[in-house]
C-alpha atoms as a PDB file:
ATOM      1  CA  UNK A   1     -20.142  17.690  13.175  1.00  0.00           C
ATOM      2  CA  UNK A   2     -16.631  17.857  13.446  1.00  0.00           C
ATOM      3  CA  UNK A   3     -14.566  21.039  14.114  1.00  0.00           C
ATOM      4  CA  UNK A   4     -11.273  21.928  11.774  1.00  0.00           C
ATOM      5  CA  UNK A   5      -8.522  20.465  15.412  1.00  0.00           C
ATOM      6  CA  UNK A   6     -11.268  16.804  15.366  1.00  0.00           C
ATOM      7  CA  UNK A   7     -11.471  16.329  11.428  1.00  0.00           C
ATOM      8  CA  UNK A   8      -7.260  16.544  11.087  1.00  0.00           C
ATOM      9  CA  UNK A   9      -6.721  14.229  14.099  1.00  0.00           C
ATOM     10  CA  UNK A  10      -9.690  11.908  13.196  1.00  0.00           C
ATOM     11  CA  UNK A  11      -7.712  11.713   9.794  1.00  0.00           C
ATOM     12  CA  UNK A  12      -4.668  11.008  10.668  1.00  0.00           C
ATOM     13  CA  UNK A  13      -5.682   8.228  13.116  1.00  0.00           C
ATOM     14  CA  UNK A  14      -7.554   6.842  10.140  1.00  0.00           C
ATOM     15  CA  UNK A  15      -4.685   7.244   7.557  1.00  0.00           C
ATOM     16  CA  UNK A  16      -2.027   5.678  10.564  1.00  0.00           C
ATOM     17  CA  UNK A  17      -4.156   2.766  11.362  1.00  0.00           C
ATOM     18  CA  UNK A  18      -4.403   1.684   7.400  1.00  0.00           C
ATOM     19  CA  UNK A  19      -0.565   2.762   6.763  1.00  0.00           C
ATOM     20  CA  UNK A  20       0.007  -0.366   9.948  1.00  0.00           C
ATOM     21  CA  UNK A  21      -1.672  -2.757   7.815  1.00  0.00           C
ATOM     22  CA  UNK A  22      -0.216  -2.512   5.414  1.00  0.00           C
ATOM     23  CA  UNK A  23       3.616  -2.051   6.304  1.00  0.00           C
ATOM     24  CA  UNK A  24       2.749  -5.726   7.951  1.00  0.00           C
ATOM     25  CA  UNK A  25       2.108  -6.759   4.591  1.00  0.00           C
ATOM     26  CA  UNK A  26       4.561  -4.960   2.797  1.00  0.00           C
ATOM     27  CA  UNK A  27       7.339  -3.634   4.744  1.00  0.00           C
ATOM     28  CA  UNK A  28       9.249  -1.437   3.213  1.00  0.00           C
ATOM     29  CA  UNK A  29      12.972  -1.844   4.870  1.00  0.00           C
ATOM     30  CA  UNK A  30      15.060  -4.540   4.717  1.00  0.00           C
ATOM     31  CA  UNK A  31      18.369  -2.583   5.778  1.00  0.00           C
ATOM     32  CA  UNK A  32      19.829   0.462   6.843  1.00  0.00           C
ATOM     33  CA  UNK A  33      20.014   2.121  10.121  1.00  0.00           C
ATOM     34  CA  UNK A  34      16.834   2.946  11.841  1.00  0.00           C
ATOM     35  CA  UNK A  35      14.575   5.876  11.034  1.00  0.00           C
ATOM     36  CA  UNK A  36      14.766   8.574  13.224  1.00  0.00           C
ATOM     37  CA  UNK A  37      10.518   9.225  12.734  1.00  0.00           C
ATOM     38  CA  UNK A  38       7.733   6.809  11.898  1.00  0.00           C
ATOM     39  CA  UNK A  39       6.361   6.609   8.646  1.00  0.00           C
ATOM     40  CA  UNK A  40       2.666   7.670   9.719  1.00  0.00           C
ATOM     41  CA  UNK A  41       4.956  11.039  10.856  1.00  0.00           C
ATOM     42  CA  UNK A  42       6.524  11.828   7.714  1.00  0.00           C
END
């Protein structure tokens, strides 16, 4: 069973590894200047 610290990181390693897919697929910037934090940070 997971504790509270292995169930938040296990989801956001999840959630980050699906959000990759899919900005391959679908990016979402064309222009601009570069973000300052990565989207699986925000």
């Amino acid at each position: 069973m997971f504790d509270i610290e292995e169930f938040i990181i296990a989801v956001f390693l999840t959630i980050e590894a699906r959000l990759k897919e899919l900005l391959t697929l679908y990016p979402p910037r064309r222009r601009g200047f570069a973000p300052r934090l990565s989207d699986s940070e925000v």
